[in-house]
C-alpha atoms as a PDB file:
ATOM      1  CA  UNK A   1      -3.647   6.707  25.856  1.00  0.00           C
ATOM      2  CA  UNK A   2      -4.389   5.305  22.187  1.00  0.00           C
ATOM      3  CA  UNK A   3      -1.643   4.924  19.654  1.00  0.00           C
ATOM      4  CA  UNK A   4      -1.695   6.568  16.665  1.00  0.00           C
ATOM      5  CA  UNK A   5      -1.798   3.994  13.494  1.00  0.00           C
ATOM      6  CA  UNK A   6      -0.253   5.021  10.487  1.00  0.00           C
ATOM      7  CA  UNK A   7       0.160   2.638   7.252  1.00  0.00           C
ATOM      8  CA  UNK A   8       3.140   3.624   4.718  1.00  0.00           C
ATOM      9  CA  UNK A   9       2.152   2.594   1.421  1.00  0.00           C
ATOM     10  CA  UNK A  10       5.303   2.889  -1.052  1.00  0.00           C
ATOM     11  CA  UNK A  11       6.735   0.385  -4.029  1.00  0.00           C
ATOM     12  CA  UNK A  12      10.227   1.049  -2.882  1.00  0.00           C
ATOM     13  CA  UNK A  13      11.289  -0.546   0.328  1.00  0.00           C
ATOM     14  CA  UNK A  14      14.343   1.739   0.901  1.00  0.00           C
ATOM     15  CA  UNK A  15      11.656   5.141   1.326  1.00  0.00           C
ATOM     16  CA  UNK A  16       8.938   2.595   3.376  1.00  0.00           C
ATOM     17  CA  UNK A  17      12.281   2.250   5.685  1.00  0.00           C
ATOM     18  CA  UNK A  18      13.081   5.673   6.119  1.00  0.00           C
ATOM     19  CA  UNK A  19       9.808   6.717   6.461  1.00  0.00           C
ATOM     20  CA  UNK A  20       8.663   4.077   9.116  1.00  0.00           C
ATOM     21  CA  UNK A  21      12.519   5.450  11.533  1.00  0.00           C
ATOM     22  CA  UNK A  22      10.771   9.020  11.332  1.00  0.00           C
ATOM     23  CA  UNK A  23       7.219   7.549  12.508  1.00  0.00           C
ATOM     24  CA  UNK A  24       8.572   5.795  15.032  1.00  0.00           C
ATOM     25  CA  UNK A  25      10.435   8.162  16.939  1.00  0.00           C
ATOM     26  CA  UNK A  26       7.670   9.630  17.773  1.00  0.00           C
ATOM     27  CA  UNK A  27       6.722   7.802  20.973  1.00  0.00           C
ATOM     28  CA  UNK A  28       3.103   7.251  20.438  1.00  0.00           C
ATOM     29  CA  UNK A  29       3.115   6.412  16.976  1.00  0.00           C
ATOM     30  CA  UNK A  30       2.810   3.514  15.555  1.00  0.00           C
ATOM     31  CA  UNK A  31       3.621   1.864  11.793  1.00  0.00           C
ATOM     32  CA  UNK A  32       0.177  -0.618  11.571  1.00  0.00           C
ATOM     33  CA  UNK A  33       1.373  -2.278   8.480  1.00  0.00           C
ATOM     34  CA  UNK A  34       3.136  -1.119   5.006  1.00  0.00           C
ATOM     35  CA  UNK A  35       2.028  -1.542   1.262  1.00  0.00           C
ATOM     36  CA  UNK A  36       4.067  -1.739  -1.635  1.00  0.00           C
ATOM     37  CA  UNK A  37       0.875  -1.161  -4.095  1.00  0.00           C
ATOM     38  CA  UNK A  38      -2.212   0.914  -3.896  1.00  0.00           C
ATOM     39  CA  UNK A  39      -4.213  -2.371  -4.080  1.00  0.00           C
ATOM     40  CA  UNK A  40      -2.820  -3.193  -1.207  1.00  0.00           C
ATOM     41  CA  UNK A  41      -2.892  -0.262   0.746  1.00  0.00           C
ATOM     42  CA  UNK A  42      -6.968   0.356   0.177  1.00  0.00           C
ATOM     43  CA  UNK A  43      -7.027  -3.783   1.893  1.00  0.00           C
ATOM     44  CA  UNK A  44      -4.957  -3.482   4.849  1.00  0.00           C
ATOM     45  CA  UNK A  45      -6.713   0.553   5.516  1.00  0.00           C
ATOM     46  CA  UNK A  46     -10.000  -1.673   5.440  1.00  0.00           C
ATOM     47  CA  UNK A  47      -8.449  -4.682   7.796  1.00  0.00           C
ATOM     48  CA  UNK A  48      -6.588  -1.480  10.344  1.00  0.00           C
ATOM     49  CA  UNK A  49      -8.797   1.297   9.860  1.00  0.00           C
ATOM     50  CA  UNK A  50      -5.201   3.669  10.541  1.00  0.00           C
ATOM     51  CA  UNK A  51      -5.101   7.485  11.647  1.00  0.00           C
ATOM     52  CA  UNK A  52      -3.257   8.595   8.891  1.00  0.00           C
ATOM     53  CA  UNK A  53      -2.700   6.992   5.883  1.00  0.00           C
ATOM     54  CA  UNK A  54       0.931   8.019   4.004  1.00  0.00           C
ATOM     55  CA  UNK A  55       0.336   7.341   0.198  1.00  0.00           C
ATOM     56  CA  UNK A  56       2.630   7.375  -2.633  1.00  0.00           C
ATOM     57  CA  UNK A  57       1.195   8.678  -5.924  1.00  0.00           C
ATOM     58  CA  UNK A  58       3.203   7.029  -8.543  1.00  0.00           C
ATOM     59  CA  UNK A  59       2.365   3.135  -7.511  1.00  0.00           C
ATOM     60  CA  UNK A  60       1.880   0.776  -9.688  1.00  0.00           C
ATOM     61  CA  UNK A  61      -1.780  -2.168  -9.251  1.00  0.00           C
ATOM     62  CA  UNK A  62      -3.416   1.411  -8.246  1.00  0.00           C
ATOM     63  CA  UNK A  63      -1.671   4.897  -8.539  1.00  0.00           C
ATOM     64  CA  UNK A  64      -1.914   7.487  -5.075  1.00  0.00           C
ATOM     65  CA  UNK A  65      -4.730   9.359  -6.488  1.00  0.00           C
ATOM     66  CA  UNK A  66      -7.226   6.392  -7.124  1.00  0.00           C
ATOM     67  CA  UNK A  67      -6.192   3.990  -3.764  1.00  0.00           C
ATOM     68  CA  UNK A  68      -6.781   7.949  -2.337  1.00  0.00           C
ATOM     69  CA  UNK A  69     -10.104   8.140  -3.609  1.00  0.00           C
ATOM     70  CA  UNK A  70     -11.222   4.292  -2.389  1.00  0.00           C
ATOM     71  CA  UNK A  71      -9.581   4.966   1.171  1.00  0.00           C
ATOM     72  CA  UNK A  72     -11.773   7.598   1.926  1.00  0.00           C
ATOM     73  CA  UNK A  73     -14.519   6.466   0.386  1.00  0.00           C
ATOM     74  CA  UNK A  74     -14.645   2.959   2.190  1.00  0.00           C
ATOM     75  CA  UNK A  75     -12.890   4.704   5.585  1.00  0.00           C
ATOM     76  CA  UNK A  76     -13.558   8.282   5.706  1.00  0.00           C
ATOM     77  CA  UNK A  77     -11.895   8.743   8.937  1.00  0.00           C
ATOM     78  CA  UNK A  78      -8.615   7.796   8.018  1.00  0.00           C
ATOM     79  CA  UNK A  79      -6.515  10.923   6.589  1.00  0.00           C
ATOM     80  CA  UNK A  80      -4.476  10.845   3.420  1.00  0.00           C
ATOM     81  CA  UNK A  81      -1.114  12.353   3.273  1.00  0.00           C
ATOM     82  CA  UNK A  82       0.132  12.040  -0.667  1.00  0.00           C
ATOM     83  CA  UNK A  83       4.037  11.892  -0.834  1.00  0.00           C
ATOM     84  CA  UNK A  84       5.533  13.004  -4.159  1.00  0.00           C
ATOM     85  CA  UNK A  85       7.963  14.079  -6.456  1.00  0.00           C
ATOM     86  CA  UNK A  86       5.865  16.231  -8.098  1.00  0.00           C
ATOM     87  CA  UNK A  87       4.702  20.090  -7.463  1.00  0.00           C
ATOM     88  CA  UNK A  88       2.837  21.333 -10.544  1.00  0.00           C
ATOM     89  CA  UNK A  89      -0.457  22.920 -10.417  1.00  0.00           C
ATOM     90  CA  UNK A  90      -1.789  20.166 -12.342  1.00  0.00           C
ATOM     91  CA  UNK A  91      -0.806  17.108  -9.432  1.00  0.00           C
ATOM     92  CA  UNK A  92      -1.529  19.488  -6.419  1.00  0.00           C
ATOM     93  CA  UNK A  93      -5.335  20.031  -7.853  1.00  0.00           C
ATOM     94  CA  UNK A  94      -5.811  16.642  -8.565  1.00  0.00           C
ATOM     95  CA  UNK A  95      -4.762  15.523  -4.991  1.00  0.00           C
ATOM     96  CA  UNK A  96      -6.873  17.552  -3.254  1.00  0.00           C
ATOM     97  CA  UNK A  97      -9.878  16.662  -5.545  1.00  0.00           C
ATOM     98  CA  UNK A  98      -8.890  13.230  -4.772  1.00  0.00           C
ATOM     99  CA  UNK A  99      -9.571  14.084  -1.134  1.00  0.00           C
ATOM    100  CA  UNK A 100      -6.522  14.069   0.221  1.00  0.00           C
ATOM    101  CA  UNK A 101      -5.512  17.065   3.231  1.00  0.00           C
ATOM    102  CA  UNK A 102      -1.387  16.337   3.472  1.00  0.00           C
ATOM    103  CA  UNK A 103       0.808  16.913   0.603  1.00  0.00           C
ATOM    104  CA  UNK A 104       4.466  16.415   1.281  1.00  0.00           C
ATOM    105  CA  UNK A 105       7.066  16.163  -1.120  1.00  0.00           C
ATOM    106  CA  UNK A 106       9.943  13.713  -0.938  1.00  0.00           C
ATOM    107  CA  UNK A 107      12.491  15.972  -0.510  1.00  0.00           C
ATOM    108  CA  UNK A 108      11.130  17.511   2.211  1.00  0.00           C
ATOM    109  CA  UNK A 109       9.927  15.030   4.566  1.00  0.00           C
ATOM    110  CA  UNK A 110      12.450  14.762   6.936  1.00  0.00           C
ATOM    111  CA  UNK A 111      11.388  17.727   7.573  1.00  0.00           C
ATOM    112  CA  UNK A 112       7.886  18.163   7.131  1.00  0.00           C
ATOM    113  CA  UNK A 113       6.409  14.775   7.350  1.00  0.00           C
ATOM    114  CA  UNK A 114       6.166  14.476  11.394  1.00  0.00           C
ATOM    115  CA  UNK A 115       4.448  18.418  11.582  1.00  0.00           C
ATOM    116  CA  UNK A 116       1.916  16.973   8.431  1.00  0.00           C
ATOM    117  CA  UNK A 117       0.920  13.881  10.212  1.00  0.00           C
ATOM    118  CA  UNK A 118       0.418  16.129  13.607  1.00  0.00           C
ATOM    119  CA  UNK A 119      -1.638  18.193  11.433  1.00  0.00           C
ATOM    120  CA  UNK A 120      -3.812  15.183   9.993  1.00  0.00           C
ATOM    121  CA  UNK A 121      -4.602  13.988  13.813  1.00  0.00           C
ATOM    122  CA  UNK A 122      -6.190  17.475  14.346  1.00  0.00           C
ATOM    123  CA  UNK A 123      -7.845  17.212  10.735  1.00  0.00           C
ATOM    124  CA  UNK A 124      -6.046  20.359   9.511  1.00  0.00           C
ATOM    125  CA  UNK A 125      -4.658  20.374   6.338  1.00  0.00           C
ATOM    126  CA  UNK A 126      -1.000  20.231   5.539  1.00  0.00           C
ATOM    127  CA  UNK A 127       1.104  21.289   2.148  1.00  0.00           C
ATOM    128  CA  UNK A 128       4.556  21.608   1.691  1.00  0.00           C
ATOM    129  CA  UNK A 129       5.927  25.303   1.634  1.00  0.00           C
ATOM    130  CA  UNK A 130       6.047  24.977  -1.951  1.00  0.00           C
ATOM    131  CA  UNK A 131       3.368  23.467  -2.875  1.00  0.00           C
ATOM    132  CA  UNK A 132       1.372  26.000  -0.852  1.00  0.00           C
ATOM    133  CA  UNK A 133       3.392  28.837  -2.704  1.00  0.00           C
ATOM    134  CA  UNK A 134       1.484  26.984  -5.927  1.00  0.00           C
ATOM    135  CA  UNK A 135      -1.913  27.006  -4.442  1.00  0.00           C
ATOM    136  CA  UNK A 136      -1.895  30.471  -3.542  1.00  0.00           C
ATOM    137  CA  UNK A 137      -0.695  31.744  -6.551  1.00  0.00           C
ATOM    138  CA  UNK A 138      -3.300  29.956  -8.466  1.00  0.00           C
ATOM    139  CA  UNK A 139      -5.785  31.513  -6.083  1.00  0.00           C
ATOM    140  CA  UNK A 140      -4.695  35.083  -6.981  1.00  0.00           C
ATOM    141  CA  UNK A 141      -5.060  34.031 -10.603  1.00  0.00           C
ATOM    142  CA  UNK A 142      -8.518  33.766  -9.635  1.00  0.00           C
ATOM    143  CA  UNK A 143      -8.058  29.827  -9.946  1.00  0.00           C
ATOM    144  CA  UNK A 144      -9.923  27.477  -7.615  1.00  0.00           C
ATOM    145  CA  UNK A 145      -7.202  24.906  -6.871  1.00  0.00           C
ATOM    146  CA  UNK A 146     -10.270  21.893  -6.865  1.00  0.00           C
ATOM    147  CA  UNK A 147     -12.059  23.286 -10.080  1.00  0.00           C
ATOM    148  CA  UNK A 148     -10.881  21.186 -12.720  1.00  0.00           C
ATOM    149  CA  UNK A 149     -12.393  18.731 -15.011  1.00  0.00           C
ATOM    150  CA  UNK A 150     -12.304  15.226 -14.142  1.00  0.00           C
ATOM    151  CA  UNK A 151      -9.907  13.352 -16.257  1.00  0.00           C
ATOM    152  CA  UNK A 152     -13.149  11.250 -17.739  1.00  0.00           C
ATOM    153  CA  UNK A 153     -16.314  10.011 -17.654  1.00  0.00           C
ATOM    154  CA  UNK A 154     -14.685   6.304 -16.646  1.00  0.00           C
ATOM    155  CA  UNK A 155     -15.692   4.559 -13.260  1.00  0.00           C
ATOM    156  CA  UNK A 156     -13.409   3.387 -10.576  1.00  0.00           C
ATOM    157  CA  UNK A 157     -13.113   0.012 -11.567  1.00  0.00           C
ATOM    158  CA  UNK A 158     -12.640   0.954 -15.383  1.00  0.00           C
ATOM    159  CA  UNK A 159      -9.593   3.223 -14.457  1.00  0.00           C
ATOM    160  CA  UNK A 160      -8.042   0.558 -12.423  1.00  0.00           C
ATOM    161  CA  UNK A 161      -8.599  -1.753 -15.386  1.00  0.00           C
ATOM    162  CA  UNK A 162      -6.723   1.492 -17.577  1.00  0.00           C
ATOM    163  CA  UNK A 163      -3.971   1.456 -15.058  1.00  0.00           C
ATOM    164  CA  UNK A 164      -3.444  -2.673 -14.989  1.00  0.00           C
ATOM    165  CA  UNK A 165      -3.714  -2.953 -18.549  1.00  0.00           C
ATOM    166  CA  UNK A 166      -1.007   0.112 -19.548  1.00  0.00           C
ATOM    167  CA  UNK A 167       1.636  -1.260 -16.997  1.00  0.00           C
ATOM    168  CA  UNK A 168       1.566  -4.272 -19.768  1.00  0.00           C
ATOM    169  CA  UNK A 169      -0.538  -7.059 -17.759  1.00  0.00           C
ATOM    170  CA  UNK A 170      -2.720  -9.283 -19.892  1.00  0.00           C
ATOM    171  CA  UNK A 171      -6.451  -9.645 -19.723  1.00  0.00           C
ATOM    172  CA  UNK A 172      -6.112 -12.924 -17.971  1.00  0.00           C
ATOM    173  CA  UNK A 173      -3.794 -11.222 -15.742  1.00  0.00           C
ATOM    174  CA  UNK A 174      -6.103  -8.263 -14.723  1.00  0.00           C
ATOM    175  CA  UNK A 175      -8.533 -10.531 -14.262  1.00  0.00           C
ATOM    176  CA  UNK A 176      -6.745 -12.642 -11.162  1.00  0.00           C
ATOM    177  CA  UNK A 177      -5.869  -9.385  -9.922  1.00  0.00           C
ATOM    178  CA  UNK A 178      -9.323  -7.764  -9.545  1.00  0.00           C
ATOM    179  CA  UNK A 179     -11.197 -11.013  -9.061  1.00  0.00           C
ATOM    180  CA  UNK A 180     -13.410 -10.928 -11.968  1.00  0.00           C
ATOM    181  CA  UNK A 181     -13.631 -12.990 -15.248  1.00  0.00           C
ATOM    182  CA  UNK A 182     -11.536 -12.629 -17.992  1.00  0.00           C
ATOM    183  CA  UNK A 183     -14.885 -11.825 -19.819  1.00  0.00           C
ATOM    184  CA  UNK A 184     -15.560  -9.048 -17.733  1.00  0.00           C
ATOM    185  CA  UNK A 185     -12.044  -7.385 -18.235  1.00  0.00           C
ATOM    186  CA  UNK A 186     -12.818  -8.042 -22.403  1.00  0.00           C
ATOM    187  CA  UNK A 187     -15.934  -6.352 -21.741  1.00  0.00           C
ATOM    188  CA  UNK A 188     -14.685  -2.995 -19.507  1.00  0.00           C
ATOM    189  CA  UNK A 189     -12.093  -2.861 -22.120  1.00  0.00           C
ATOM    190  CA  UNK A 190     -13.957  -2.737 -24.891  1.00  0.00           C
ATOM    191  CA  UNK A 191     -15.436  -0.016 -23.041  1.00  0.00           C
ATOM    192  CA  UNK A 192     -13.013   1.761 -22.156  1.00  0.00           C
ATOM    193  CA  UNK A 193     -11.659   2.258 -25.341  1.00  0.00           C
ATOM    194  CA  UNK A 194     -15.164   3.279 -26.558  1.00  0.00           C
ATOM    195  CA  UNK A 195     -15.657   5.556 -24.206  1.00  0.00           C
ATOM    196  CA  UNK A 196     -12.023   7.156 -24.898  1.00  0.00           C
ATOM    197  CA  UNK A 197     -12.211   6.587 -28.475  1.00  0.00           C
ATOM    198  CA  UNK A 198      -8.667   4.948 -28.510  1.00  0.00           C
ATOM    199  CA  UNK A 199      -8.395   2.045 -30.947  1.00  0.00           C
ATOM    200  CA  UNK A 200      -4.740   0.673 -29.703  1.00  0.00           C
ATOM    201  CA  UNK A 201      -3.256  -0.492 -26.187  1.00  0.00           C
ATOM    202  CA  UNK A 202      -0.384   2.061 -27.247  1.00  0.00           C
ATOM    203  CA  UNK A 203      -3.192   4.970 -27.267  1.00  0.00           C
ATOM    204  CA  UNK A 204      -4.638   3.764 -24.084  1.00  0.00           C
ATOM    205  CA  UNK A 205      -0.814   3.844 -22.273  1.00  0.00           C
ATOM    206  CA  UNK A 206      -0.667   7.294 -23.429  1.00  0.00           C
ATOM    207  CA  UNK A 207      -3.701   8.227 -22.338  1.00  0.00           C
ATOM    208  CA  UNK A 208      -2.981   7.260 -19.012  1.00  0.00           C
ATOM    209  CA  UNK A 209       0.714   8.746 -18.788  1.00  0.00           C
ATOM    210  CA  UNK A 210      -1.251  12.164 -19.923  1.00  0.00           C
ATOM    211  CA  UNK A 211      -3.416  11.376 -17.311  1.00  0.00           C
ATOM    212  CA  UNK A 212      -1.150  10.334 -14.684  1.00  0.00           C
ATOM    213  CA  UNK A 213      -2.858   7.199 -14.283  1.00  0.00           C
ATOM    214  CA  UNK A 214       0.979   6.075 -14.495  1.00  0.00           C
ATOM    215  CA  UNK A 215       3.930   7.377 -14.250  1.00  0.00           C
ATOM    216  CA  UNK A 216       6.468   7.537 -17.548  1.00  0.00           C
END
């Protein structure tokens, strides 16, 4: 019988630990490879092609949400399970707009994350009791937990270029990361700001914290 692949992508190496002992007690599971970035994660999904994958949303290269919305759109069969901190209305929508079916929070997945994942491999979705307790509230508000507006008009690549350039990386510097020419990032940049009409780098970090682009 197949294994089941599953790729941890986490910045800290302490919670890509923990996680990987509960995966692997599971006898047919299998840790395919870990990430510490989203950059990273979207790669080595691509290389793998995983079950599951188990995504942090506060990472820094490319935050949970956007290496989310490249996973499934380069590997749609590979399941997203977001791992967080956070349970406000606002993060749970924009998960599951992002595509994502498993929502777990890091408090309780050593307890949850093994029934999630079981959930994934039968394409059910999975939420944390809490988080579910969110959802359906907003429901009988007569809110569609999906129906919100997207944070802006900006493409992919220009909201990785947000997310590179507010964690304090140079033009030069976002350029060897996304393989383009440091005309290129001048130009999306010059953009960008257009588009957001934001005249400083300072404007453009908050911006992104209110967008959760990055974390504070």
């Amino acid at each position: 019988m197949a294994r089941t692949l599953i790729l941890i992508a986490d910045d800290h190496a302490i919670v890509r630990r923990g996680l990987r002992a509960l995966i692997q007690s599971q006898p047919k599971w299998e840790v395919c490879a870990e990430a510490s970035d989203g950059r990273e994660a979207v790669e080595k999904v691509a290389q793998l092609a995983p079950d599951v994958a188990i995504v942090d949303i506060g990472m820094p290269v490319l935050n949970g949400l956007e290496t989310t919305r490249q996973i499934l759109q380069r590997h749609p069969r590979t399941e997203v399970l977001i791992l967080t901190m956070h349970k406000s209305d606002e993060v749970v929508r924009e998960v599951l707009k992002a595509g994502a079916r498993g929502y777990v929070l890091k408090s309780d997945a050593d307890q949850h994350l093994i029934v999630a994942i079981e959930m994934l491999l039968q394409h059910k979705p999975f939420l944390s009791s809490d988080v579910t307790d969110t959802v359906l509230a907003n429901y009988l508000k007569g809110h569609d937990p999906t129906d919100i507006e997207p944070d802006t008009h900006l493409t992919s690549r220009e909201r990785e270029i947000v997310q590179l350039l507010s964690e304090g990386k140079s033009n030069k510097e976002v350029a060897v990361v996304l393989g383009i020419s440091s005309r290129t990032v001048e130009t999306h940049r010059a953009n960008i700001m257009r588009k957001l009409g934001v005249e400083s780098l300072s404007d453009l970090v908050r911006y992104a914290i209110r967008n959760r682009i990055i974390e504070a």
